[in-house]
N, C-alpha and C. Protein backbone atom coordinates (compact mmCIF):
# COMPACT_ATOMS: atom_id res chain seq x y z
N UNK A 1 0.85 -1.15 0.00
CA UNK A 1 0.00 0.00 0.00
C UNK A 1 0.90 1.22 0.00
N UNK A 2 0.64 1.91 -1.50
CA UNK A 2 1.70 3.30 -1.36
C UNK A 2 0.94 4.30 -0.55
N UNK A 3 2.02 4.93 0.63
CA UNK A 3 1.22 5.82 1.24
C UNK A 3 1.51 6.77 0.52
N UNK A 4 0.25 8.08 0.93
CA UNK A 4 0.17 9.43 0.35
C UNK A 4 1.71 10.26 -0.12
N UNK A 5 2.38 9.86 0.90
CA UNK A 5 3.66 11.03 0.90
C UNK A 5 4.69 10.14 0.39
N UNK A 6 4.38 9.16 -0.89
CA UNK A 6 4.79 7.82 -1.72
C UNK A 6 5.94 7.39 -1.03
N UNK A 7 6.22 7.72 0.93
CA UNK A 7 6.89 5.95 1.57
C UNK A 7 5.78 4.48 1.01
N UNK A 8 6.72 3.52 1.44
CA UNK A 8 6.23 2.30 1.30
C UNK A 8 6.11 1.82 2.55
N UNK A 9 5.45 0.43 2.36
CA UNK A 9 5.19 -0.11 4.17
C UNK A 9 5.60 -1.44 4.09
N UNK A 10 6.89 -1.26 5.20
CA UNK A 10 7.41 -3.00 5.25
C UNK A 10 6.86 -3.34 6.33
N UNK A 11 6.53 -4.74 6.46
CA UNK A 11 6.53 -5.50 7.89
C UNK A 11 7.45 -6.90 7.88
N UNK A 12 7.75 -6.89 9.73
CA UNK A 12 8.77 -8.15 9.53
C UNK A 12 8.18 -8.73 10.56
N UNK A 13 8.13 -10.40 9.92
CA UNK A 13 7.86 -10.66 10.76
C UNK A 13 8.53 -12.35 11.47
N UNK A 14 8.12 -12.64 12.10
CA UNK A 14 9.84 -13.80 12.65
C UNK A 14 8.81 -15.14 13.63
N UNK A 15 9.83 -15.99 13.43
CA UNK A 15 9.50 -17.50 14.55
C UNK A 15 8.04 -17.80 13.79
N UNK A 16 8.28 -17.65 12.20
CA UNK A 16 7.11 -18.67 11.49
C UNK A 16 7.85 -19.91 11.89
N UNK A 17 6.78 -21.31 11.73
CA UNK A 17 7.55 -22.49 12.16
C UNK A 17 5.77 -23.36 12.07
N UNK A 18 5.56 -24.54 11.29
CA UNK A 18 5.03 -25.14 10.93
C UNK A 18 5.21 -26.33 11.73
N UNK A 19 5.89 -26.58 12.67
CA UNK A 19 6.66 -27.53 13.30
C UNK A 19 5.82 -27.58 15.02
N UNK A 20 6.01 -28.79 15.77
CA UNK A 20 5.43 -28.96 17.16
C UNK A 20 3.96 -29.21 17.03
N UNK A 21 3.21 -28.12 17.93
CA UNK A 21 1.87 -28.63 18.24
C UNK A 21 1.48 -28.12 16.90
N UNK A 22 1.81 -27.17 15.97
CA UNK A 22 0.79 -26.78 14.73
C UNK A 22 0.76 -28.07 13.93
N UNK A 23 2.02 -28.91 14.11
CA UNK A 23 1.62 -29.99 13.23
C UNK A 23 1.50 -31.20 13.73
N UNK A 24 1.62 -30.74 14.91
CA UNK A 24 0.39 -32.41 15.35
C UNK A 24 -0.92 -32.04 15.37
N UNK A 25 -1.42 -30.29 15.44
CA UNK A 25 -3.41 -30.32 15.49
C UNK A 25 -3.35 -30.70 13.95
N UNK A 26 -2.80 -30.49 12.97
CA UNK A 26 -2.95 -30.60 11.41
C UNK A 26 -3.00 -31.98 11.05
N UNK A 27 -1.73 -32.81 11.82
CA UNK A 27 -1.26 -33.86 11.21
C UNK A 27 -2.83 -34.99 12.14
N UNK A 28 -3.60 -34.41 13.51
CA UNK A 28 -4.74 -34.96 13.95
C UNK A 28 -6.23 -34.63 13.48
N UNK A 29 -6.16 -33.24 12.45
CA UNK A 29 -7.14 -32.92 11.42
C UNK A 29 -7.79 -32.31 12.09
N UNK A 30 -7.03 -31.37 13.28
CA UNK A 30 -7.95 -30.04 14.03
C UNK A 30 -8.03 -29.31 13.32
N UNK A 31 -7.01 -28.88 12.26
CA UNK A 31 -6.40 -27.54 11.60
C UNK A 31 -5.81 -27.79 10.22
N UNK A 32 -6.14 -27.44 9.52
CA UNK A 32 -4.95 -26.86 8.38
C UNK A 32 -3.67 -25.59 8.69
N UNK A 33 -2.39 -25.87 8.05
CA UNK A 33 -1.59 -24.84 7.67
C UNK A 33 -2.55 -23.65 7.52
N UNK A 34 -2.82 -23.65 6.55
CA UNK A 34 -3.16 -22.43 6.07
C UNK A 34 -4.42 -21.74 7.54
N UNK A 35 -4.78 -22.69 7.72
CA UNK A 35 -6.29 -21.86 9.07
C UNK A 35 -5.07 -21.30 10.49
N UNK A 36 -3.76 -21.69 10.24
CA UNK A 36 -2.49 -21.34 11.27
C UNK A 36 -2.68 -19.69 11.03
N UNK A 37 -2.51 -19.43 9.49
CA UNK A 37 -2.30 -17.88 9.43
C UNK A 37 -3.51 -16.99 9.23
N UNK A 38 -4.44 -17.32 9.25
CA UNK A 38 -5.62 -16.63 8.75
C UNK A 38 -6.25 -15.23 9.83
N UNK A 39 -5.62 -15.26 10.88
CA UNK A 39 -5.84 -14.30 11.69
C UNK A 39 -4.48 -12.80 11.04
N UNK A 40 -3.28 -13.05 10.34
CA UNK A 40 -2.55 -12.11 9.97
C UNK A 40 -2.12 -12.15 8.60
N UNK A 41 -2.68 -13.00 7.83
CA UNK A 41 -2.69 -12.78 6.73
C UNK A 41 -3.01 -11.80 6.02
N UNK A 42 -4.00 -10.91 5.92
CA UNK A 42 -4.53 -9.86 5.76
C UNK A 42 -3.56 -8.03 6.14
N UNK A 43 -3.10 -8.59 7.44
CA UNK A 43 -2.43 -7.67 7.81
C UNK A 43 -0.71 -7.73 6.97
N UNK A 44 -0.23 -8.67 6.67
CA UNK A 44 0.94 -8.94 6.10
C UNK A 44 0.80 -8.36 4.77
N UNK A 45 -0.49 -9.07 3.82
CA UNK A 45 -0.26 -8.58 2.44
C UNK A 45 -0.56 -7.51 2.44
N UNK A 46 -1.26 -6.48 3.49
CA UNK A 46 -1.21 -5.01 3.05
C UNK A 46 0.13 -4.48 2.92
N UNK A 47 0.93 -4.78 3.27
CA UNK A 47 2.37 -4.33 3.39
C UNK A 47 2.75 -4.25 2.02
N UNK A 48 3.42 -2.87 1.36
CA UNK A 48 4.49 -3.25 -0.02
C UNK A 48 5.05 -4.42 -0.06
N UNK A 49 5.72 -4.74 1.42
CA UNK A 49 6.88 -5.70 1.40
C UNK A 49 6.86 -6.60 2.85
N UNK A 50 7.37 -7.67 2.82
CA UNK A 50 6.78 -8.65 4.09
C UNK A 50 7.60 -8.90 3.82
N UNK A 51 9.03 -9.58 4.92
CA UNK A 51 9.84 -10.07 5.32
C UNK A 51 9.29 -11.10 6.04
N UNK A 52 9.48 -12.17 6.42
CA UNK A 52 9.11 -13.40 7.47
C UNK A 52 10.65 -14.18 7.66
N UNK A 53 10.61 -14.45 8.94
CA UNK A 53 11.44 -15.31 9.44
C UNK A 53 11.41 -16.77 9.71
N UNK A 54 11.44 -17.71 8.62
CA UNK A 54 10.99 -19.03 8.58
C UNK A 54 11.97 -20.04 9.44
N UNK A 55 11.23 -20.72 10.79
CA UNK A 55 12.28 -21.17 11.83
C UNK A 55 12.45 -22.13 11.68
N UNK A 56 12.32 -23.07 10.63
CA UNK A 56 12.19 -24.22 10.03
C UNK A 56 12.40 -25.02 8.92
N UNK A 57 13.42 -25.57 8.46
CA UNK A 57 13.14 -25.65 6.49
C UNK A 57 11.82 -26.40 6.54
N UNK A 58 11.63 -26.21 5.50
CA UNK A 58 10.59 -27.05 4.67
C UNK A 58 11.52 -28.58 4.34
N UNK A 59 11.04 -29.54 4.72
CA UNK A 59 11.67 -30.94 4.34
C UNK A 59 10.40 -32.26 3.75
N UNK A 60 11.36 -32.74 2.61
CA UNK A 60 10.24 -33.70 2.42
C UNK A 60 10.07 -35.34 3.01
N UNK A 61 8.96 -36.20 2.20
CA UNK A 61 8.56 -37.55 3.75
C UNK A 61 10.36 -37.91 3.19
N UNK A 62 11.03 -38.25 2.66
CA UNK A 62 11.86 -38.94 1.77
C UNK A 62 13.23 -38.60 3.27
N UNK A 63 13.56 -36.66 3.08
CA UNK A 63 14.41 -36.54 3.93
C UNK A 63 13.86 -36.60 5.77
N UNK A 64 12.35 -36.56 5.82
CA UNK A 64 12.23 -36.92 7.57
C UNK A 64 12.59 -38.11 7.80
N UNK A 65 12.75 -39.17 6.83
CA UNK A 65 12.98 -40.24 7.18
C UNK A 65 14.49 -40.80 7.77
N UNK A 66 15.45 -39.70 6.67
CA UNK A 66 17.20 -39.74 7.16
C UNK A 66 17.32 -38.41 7.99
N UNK A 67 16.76 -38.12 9.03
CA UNK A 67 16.81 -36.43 9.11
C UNK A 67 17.52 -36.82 10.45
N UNK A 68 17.69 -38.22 10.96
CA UNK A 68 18.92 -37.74 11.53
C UNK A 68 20.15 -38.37 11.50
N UNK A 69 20.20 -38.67 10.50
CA UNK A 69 21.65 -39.20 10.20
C UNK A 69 22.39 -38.17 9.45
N UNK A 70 23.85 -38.20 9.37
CA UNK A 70 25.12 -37.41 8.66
C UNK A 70 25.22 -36.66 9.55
N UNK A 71 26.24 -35.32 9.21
CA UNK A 71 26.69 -34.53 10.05
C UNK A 71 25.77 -33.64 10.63
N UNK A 72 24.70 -33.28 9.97
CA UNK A 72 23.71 -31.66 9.89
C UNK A 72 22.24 -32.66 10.20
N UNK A 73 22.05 -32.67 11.83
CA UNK A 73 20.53 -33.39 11.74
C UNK A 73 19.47 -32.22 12.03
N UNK A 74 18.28 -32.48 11.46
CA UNK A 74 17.31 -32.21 11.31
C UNK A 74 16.49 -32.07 12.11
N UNK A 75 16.33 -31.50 13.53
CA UNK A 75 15.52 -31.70 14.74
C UNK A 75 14.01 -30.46 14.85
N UNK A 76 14.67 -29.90 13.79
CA UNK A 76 12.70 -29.08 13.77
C UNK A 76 12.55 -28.30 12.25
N UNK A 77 11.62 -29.24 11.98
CA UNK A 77 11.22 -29.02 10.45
C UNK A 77 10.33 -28.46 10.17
N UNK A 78 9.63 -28.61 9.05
CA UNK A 78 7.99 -28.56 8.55
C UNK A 78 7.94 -29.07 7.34
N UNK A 79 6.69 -29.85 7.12
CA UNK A 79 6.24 -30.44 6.04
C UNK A 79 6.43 -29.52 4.91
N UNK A 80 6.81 -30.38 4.09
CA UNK A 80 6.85 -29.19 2.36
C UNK A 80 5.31 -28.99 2.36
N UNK A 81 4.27 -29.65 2.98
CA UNK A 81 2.97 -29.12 2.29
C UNK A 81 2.21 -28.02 2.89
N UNK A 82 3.41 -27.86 4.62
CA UNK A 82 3.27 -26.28 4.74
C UNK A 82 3.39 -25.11 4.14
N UNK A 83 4.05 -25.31 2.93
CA UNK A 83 4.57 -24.28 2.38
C UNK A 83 3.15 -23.26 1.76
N UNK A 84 2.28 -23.46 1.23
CA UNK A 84 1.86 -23.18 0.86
C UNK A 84 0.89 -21.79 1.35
N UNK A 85 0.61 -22.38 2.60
CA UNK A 85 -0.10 -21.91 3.83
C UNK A 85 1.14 -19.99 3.59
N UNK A 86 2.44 -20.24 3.51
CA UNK A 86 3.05 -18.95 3.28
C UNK A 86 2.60 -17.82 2.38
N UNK A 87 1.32 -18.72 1.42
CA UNK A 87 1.00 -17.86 0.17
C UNK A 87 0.25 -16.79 0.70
């Protein structure tokens, strides 16, 4: 949203994370991803520009399965089919 005096409007925002209890109510069919953000969604895309701080990769079933083996383990993720829910 260009304001009047043509600044722009960023927001930042941090400790997104698809991971713990959001995805055990999802993964028990309390919730969807996407019903996670629906209270600030609205407020984010008014922004020119949204920064988010994602506390989690996105990993798929293939790598939760080796996620903790090799050097770099994997101890808090989120489903790739969270991703979307970011839109």
């Amino acid at each position: 949203m260009l304001l009047t005096d043509g600044s722009i409007s960023i927001i930042f925002v941090g400790d997104i994370s698809f991971n713990g209890c959001v995805k055990k109510y999802v993964d028990q069919g309390y919730t969807s991803y996407n019903d996670t953000m629906v209270k600030v969604a609205k407020i984010i895309r008014e922004a020119d520009i949204a920064v988010g701080n994602l506390e989690s990769p996105f990993v798929s079933k293939s790598m939760q399965k080796n996620r903790f083996s090799g050097v770099k383990r994997i101890r808090m993720y989120s489903d790739v089919g969270s991703a979307s829910a970011l839109q």
